[in-house]
Protein backbone atom coordinates (compact mmCIF):
# COMPACT_ATOMS: atom_id res chain seq x y z
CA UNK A 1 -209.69 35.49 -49.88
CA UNK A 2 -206.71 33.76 -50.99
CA UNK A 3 -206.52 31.28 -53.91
CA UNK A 4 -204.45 28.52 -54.77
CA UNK A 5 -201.61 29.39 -57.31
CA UNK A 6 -198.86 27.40 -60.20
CA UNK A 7 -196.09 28.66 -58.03
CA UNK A 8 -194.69 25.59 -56.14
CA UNK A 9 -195.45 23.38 -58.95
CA UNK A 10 -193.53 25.53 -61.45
CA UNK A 11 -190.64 25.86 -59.41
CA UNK A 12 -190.57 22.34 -59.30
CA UNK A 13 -191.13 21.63 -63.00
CA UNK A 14 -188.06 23.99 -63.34
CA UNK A 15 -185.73 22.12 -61.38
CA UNK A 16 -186.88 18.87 -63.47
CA UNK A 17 -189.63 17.26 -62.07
CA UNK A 18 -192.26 16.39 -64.78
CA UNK A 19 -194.63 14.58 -62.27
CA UNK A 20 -195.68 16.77 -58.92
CA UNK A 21 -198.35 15.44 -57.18
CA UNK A 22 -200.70 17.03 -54.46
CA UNK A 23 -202.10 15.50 -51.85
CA UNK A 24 -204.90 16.01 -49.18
CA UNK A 25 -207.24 14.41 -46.71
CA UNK A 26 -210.94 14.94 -45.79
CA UNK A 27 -212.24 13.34 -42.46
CA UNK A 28 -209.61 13.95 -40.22
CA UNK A 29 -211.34 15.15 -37.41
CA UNK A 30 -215.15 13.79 -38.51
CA UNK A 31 -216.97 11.49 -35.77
CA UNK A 32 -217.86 8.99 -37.99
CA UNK A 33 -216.93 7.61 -41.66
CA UNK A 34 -213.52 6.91 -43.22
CA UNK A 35 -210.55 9.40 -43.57
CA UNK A 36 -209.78 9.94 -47.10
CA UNK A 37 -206.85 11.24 -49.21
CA UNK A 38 -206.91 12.39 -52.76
CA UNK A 39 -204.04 12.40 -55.28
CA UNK A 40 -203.83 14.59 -58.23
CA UNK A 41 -201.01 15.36 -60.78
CA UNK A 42 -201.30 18.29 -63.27
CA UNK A 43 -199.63 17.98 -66.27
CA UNK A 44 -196.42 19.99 -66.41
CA UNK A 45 -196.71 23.86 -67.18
CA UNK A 46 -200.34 23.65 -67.23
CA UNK A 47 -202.85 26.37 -66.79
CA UNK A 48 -204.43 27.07 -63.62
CA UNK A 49 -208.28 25.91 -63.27
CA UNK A 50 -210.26 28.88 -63.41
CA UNK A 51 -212.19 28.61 -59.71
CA UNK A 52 -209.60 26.39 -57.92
CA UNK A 53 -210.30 27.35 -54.37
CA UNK A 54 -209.43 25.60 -50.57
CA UNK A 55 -212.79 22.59 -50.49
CA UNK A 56 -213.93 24.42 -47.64
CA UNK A 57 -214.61 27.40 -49.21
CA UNK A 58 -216.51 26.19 -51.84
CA UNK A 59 -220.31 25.04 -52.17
CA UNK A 60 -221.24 21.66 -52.76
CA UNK A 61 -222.03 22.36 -56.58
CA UNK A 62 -218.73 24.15 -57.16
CA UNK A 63 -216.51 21.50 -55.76
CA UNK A 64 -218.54 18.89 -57.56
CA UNK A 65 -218.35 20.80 -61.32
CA UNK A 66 -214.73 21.25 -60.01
CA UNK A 67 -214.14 17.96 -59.69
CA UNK A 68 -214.92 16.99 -63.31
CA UNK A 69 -212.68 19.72 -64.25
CA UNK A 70 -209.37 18.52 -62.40
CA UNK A 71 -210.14 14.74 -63.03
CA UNK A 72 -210.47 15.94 -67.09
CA UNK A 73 -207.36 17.95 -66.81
CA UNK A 74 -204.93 15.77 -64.95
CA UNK A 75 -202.45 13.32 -66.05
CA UNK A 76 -203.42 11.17 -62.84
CA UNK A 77 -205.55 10.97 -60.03
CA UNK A 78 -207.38 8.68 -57.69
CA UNK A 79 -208.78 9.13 -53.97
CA UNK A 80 -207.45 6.33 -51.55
CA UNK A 81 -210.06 5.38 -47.96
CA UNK A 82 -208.64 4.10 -44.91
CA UNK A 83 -212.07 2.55 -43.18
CA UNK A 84 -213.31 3.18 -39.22
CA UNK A 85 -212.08 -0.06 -38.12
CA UNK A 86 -208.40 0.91 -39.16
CA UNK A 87 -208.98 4.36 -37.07
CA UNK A 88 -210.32 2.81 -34.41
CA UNK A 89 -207.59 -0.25 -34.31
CA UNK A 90 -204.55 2.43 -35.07
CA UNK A 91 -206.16 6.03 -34.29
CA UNK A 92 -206.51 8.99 -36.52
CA UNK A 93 -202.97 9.58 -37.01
CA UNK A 94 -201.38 6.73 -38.25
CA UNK A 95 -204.63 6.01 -40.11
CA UNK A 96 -204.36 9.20 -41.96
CA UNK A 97 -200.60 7.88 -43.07
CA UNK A 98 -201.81 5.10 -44.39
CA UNK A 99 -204.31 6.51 -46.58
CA UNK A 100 -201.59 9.08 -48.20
CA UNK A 101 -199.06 5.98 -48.74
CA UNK A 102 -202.50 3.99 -50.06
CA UNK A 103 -203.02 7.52 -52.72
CA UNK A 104 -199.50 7.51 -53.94
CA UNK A 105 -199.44 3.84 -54.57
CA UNK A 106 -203.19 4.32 -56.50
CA UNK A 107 -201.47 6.75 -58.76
CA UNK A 108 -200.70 4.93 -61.80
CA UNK A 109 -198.18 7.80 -62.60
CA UNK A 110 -195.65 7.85 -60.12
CA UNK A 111 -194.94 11.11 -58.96
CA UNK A 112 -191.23 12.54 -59.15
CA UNK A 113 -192.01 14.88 -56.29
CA UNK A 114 -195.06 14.97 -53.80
CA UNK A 115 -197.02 18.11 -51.98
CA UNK A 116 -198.69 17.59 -48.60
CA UNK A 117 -200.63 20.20 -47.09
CA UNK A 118 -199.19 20.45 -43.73
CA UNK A 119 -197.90 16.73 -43.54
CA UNK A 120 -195.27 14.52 -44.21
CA UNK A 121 -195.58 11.30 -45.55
CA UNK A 122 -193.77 8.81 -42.95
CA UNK A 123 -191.51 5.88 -44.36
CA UNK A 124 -191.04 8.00 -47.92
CA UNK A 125 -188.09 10.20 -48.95
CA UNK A 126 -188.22 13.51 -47.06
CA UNK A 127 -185.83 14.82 -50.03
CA UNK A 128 -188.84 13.83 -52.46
CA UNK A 129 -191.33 15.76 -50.71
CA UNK A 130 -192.86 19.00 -49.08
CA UNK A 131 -195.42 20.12 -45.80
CA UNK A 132 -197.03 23.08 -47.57
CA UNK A 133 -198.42 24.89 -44.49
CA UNK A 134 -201.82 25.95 -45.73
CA UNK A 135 -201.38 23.97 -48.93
CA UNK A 136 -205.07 23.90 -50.01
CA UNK A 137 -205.08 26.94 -49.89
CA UNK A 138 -201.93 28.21 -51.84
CA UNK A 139 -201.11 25.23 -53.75
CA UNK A 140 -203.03 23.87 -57.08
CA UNK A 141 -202.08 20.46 -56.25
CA UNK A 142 -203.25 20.10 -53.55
CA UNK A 143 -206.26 22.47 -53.24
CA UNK A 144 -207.51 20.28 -56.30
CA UNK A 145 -206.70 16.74 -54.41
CA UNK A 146 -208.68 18.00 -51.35
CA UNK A 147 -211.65 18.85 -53.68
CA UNK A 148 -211.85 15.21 -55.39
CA UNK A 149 -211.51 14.07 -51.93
CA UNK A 150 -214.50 16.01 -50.65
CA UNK A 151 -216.56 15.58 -53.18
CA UNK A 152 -215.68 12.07 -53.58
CA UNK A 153 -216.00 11.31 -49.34
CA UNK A 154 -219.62 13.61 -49.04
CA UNK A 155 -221.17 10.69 -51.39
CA UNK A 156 -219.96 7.95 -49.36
CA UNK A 157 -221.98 9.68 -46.53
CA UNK A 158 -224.42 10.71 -48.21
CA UNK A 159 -225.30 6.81 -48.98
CA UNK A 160 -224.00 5.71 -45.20
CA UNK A 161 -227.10 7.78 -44.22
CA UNK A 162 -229.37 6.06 -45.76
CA UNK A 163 -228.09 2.88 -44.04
CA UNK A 164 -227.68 4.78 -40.49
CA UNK A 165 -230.74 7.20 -41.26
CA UNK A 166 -230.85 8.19 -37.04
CA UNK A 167 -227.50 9.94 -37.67
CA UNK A 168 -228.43 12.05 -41.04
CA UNK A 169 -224.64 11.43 -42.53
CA UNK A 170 -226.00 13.16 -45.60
CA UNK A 171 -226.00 16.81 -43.70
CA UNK A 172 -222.95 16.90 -41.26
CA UNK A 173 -221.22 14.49 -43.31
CA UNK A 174 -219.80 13.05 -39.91
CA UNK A 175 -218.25 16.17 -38.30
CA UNK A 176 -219.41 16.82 -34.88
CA UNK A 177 -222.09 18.98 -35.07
CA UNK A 178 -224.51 20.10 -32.55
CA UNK A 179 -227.63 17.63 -33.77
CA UNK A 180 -224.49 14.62 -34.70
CA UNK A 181 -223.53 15.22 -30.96
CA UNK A 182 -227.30 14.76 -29.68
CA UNK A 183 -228.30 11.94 -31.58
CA UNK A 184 -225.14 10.08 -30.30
CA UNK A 185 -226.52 11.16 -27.10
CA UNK A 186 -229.75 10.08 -28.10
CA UNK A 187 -229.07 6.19 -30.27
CA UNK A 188 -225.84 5.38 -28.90
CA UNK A 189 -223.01 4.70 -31.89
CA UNK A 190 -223.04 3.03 -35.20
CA UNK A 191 -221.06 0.92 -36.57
CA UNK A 192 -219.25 3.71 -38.54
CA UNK A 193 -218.16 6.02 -35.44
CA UNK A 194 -214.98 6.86 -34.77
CA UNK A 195 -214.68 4.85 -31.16
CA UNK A 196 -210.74 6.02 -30.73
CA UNK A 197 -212.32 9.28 -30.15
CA UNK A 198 -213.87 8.80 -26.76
CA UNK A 199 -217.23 9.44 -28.32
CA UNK A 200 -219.14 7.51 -25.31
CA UNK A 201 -218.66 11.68 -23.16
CA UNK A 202 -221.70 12.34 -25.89
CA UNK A 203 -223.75 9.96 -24.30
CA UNK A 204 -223.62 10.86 -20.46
């Protein structure tokens, strides 16, 4: 298994930049629910979190003690939504830009120099920024801003379900599993589904 390190952020702090901040969204490619982006800055030449790990690989319980951890040790950080109506209106992609220009601007700390994993930020300085390919899962920054995220986006669901209780948010979290699939099949779509996806070949 590989785990996040310091590296990139260190090399930046040596160069001069006091304020790096990692990005990275959760809900991309979920069915249903908003696409969200978290937004953390370490303070400089701090130690790594014992535990840091890629969201994905963690359990719910981990990411959530997690969570406390990076909020307690960060200079900054916030988690920024862009809602279903905006992805439906604009689609996933430029939805997804919006919500990282909506976590920088959060920030009250504004970051000298900003980490994507695997993105770049349209309409901000490429020079002031970097696509880390596989960045939660190499970089600090950004493995810890995908964690708030998660953690932070599998609540909102988790109370969606209990408004769209058919759907059970609270177990796929709005990814397309095999029961999300046959219950579109089965009650049609809420008003939180992702209709920009073409969701309606579920219910033939």
């Amino acid at each position: 298994m590989i785990f996040p390190t310091l590296n990139i952020e260190k090399k930046l702090w040596s160069l001069g930049y006091n304020y790096i901040c990692g990005l990275d969204e959760v809900g991309r490619g979920c069915f249903a629910g908003p696409v969200c982006v978290g937004a953390v800055i370490f303070p400089k030449d701090c130690e790594l979190l014992e535990g840091l790990a890629d969201s994905k690989l963690l359990k719910p319980r981990q990411r959530e003690q997690l969570a406390v951890r990076i909020k307690n040790q960060a200079v900054n950080w916030t988690v920024a939504e862009v809602g279903v109506a905006t992805i439906n209106k604009l689609g996933i992609g430029k939805a997804t830009q919006m919500a990282f220009r909506k976590a920088t601007k959060l920030l009250d700390q504004h970051p000298d120099y900003i980490l994507i994993d695997a993105f770049y930020i349209r309409h901000l300085r490429r020079i002031r920024q970097k696509a880390v390919a596989d960045g939660d899962k190499i970089c600090a920054s950004i493995s810890a801003a995908s964690i708030i995220a998660k953690v932070y986006r599998d609540k909102l669901m988790k109370k969606l379900a209990v408004k769209y209780p058919l759907y059970k948010f609270g177990k796929h979290k709005g990814y397309g599993t095999k029961f999300h699939q046959e219950a579109i099949r089965k009650y049609g779509l809420s008003k939180i589904h992702r209709t920009s996806f073409n969701l309606s070949r579920f219910m033939i």
